[in-house]
Protein backbone atom coordinates (compact mmCIF):
# COMPACT_ATOMS: atom_id res chain seq x y z
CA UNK A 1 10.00 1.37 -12.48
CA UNK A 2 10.75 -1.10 -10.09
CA UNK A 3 8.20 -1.56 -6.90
CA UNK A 4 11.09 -3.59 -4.87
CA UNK A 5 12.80 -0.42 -5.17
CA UNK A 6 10.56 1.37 -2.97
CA UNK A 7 8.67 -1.19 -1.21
CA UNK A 8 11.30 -2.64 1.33
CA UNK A 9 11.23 -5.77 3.17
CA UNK A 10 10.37 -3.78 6.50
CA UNK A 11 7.72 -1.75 4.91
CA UNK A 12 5.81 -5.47 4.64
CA UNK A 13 3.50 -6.31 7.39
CA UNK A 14 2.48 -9.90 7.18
CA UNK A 15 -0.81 -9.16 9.44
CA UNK A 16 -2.11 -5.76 9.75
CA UNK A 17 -3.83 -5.26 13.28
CA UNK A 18 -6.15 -2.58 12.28
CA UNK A 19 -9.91 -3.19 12.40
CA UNK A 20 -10.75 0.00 10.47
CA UNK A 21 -10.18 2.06 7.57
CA UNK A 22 -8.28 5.11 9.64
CA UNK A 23 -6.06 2.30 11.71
CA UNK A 24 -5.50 0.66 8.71
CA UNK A 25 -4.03 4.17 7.33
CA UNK A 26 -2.25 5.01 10.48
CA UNK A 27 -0.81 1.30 10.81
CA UNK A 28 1.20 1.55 7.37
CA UNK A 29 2.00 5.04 7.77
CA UNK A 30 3.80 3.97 10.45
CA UNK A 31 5.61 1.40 9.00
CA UNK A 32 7.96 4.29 7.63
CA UNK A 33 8.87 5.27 10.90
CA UNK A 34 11.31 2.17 10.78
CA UNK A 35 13.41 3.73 7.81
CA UNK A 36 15.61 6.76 8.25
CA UNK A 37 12.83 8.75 6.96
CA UNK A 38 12.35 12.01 8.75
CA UNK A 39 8.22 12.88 8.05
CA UNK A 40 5.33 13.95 10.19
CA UNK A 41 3.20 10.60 10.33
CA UNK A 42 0.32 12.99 11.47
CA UNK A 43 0.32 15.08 8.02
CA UNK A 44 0.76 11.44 6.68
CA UNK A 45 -2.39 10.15 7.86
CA UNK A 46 -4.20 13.48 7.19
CA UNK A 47 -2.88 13.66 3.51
CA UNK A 48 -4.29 9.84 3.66
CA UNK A 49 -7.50 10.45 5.04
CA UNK A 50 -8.01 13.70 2.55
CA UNK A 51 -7.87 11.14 -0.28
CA UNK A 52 -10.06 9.10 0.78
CA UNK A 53 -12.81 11.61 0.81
CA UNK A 54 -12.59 12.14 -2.52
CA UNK A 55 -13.44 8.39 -2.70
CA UNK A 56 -12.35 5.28 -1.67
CA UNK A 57 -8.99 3.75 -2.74
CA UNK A 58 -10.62 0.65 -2.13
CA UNK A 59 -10.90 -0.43 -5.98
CA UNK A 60 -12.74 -4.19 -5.55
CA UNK A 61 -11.37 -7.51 -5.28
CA UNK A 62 -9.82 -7.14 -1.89
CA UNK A 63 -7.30 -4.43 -2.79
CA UNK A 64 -6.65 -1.36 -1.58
CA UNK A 65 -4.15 1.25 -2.64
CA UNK A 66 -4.13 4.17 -0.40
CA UNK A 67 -2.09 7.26 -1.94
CA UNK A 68 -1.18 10.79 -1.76
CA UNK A 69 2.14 13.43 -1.77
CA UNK A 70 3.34 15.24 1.03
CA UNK A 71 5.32 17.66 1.49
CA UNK A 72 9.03 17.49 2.47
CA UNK A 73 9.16 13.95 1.29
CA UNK A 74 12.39 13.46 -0.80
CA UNK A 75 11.65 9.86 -1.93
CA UNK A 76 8.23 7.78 -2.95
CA UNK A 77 7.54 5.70 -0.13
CA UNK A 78 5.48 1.87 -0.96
CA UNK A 79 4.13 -0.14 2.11
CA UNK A 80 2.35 -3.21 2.05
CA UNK A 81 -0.12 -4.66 4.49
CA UNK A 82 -2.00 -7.51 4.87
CA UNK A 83 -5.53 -8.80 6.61
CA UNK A 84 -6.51 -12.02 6.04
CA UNK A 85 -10.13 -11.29 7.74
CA UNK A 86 -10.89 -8.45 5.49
CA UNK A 87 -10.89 -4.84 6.65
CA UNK A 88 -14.27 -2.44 5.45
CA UNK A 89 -12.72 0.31 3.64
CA UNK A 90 -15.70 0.81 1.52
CA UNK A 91 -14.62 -0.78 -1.01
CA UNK A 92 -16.19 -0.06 -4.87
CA UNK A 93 -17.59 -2.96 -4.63
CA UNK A 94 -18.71 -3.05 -0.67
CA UNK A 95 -16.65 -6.16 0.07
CA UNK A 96 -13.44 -6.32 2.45
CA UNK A 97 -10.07 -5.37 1.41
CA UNK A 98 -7.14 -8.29 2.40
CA UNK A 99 -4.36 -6.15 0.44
CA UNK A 100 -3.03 -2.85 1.01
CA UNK A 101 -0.46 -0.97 -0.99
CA UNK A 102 -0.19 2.35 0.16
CA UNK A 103 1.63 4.79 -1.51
CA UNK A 104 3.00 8.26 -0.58
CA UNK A 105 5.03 10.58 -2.69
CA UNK A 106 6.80 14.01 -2.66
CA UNK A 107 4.47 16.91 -3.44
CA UNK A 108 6.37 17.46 -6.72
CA UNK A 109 6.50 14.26 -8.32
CA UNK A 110 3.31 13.53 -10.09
CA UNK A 111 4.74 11.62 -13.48
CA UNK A 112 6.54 9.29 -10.96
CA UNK A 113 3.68 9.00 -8.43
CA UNK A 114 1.17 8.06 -11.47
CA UNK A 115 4.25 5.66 -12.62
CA UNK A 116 3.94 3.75 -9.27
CA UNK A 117 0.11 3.57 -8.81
CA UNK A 118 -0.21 1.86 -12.58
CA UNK A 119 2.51 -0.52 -11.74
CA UNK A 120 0.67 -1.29 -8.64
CA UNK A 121 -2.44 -1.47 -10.26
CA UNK A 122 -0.88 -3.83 -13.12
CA UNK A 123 0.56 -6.11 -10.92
CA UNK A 124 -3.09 -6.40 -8.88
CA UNK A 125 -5.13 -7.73 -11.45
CA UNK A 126 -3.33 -10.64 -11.61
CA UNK A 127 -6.04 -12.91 -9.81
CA UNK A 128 -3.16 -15.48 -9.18
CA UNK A 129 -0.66 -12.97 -7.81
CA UNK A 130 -3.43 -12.15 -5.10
CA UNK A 131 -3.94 -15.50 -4.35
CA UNK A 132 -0.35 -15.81 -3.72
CA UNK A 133 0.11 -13.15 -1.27
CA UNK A 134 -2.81 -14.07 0.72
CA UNK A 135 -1.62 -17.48 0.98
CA UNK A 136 1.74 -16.24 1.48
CA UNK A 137 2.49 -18.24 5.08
CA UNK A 138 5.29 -16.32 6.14
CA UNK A 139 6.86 -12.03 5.95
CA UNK A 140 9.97 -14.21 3.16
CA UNK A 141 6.88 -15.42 0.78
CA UNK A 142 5.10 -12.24 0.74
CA UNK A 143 8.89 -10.70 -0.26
CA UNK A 144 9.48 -13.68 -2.83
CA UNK A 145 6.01 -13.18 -4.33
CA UNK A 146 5.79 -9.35 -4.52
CA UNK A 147 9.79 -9.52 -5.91
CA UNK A 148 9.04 -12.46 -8.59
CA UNK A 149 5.25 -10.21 -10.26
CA UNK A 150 7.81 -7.04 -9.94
CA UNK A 151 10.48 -8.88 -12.29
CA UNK A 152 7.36 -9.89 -14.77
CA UNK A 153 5.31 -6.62 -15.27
């Protein structure tokens, strides 16, 4: 499975603006609302918040990786965000998350969905490949890095 499949380049956001968890949720939900992807970004962000009270997606080291299905989807959907202050999203380990993948995937397609979240997950504890996208400088690195850790796992 290929991330660059799913994650496209305007589902990247080189700064997030949020300040909290819920904005942070809403602000890459949103990002889908560029594609030709007809959804309800409120049942998004409910689906979203749902998950996270079942405990934080915030697994330690900065990352985040916000998931869940929804209903009427046809494809997975993979956003990415970025804060280089730190957002709290009560993290596992109580320190701010920098990097967000969030993921969001049909209500049927659990093998898939799993699929996606341990490719994710593979390509994050790569200590170096975080250090590249937070130094990333510009929306074309942040494409170039994700693309390049993609091709290797």
């Amino acid at each position: 499975m290929k991330i660059t499949e799913l994650l496209r380049k305007e589902y990247i956001l080189e700064q997030l603006k949020a300040k909290s968890k819920q904005e942070v949720l809403a602000e890459l939900a949103g990002v889908f609302l560029k594609g030709k992807i007809k959804f309800d970004s409120g049942a998004m962000l409910r689906v979203l918040l749902e998950r996270e009270k079942l405990g934080s997606t915030g697994i330690g080291d900065g990352i985040a990786i916000p998931h869940g299905k929804l209903a009427g989807l046809d494809e997975i959907l993979v956003a990415f965000g970025r804060s280089r202050e730190g957002i709290a999203f009560e993290a596992l380990d109580g320190k701010p998350v920098h990097l967000f993948f969030l993921l969001m995937a049909p209500e049927n397609s659990a093998g898939q969905h799993l699929k996606a979240l341990a490719k994710i997950s593979r390509m994050l504890k790569d200590g170096a490949f975080r250090k590249k996208l937070l130094e990333a400088r510009m929306h074309d690195d942040l494409v170039r890095v994700i693309t390049e850790k993609d091709d290797e796992c």
